[in-house]
Protein backbone atom coordinates (compact mmCIF):
# COMPACT_ATOMS: atom_id res chain seq x y z
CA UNK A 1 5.18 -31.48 3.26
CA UNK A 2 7.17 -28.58 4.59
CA UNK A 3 9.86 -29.12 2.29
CA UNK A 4 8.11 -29.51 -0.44
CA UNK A 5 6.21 -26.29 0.09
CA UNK A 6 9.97 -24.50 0.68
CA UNK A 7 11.09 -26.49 -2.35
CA UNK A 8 7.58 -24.83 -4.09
CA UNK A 9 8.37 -21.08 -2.80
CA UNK A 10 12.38 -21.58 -4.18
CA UNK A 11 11.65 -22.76 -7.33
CA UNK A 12 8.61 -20.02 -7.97
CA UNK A 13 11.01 -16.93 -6.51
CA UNK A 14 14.33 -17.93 -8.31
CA UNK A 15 12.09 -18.75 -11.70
CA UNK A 16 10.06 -15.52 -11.55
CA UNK A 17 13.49 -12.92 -10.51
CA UNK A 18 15.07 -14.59 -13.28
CA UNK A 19 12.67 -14.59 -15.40
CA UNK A 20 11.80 -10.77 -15.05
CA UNK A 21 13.87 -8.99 -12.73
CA UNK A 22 12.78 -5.62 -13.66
CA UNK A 23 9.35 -6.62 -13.10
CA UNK A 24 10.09 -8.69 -10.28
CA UNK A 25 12.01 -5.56 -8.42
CA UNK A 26 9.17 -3.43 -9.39
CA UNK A 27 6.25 -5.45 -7.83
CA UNK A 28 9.17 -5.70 -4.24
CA UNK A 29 9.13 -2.32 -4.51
CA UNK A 30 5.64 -2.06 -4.23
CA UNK A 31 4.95 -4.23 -2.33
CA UNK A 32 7.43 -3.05 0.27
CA UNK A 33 5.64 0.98 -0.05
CA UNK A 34 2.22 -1.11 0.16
CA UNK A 35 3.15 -3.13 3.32
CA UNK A 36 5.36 0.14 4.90
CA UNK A 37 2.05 1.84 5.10
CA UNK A 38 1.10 -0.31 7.83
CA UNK A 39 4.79 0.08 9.74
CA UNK A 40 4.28 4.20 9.40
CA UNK A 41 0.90 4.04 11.08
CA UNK A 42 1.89 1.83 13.76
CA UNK A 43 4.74 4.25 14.56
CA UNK A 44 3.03 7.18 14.14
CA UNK A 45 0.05 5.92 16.70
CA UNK A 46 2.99 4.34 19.35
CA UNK A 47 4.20 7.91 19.44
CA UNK A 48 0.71 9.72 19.63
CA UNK A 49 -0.50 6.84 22.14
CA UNK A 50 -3.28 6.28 20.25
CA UNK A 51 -4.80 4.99 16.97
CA UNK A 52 -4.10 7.20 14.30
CA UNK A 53 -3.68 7.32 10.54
CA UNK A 54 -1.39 10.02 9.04
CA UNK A 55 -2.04 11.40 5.75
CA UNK A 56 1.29 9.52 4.34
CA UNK A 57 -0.49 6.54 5.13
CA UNK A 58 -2.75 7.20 2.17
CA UNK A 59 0.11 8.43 -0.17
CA UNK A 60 2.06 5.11 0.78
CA UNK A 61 -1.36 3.65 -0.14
CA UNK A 62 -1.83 4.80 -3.49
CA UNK A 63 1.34 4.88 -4.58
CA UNK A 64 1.93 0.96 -3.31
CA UNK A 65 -1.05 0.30 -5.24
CA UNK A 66 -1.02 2.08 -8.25
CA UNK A 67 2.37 -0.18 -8.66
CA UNK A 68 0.85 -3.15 -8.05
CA UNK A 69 -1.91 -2.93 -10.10
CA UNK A 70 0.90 -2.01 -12.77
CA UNK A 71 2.12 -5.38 -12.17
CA UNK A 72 -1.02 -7.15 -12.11
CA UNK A 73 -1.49 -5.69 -15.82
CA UNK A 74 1.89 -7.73 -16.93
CA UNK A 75 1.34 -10.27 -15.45
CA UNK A 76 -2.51 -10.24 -17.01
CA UNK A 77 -3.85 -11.05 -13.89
CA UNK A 78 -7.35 -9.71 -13.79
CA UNK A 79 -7.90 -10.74 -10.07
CA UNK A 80 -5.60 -8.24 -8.87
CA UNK A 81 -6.41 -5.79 -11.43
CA UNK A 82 -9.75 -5.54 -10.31
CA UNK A 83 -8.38 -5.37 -6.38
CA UNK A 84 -5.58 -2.79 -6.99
CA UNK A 85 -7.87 -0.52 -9.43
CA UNK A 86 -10.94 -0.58 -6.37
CA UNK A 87 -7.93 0.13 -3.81
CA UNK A 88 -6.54 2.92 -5.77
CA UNK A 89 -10.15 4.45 -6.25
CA UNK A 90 -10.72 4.56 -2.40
CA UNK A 91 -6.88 5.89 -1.48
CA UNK A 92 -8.03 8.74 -4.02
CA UNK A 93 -11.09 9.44 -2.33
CA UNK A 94 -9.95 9.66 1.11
CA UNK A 95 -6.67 11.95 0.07
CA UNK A 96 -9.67 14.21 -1.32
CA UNK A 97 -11.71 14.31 1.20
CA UNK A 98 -8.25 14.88 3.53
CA UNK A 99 -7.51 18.10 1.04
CA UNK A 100 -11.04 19.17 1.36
CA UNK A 101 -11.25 19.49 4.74
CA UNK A 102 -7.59 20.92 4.60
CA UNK A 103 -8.97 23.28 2.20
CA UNK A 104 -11.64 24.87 4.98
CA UNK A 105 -9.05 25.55 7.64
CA UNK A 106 -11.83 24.82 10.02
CA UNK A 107 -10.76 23.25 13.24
CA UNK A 108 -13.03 22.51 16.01
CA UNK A 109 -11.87 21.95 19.23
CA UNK A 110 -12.37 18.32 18.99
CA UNK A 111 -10.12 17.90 15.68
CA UNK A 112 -7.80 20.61 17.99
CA UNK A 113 -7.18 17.80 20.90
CA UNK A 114 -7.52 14.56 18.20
CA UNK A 115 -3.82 15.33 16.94
């Protein structure tokens, strides 16, 4: 069964890169800024020594995304339409609300000691 799933993966990779290699390079390369996101934080918070998620983060998020959901339109796949449009929706409300609270310049002494 294992080799027959390998076999499976193979045939679907080489078919697909061959098939479209633009396309096929362009969904890797989102999919490697959408995945990244997760390798940033994890540095980021190893260095803070603690949980924390930079504002990149949500960049890498919406620009990962916004890819993707490119790619889900070629391929007409409306399952990951749907997923990468509600994604991309929620990475562009949370870089607003980032701004807006940029935007006051008000930091409490709590924010002061969270970074």
């Amino acid at each position: 069964m294992l080799d027959s799933t390998i076999e499976f993966f193979k045939s679907a990779i080489t078919e697909q890169i061959t098939g479209d290699p633009v396309w096929a390079t362009i969904a890797l390369v989102g999919e490697a800024i959408f995945g990244g996101r997760f390798v940033l934080q994890w540095i980021i918070s190893e260095y803070k020594k603690k949980s924390h998620v930079p504002v990149a983060f949500w960049f890498m998020s919406l620009a990962g995304s916004l890819i993707l959901f490119s790619y889900s339109i070629h391929i007409k796949n409306p399952i990951f339409m749907l997923a990468f449009s509600l994604n991309t929706l929620i990475y562009l409300r949370n870089l607003h609300l980032i701004h807006k609270h940029a935007k006051r310049s008000v930091v409490t002494v709590t924010e002061k000691t969270e970074d």
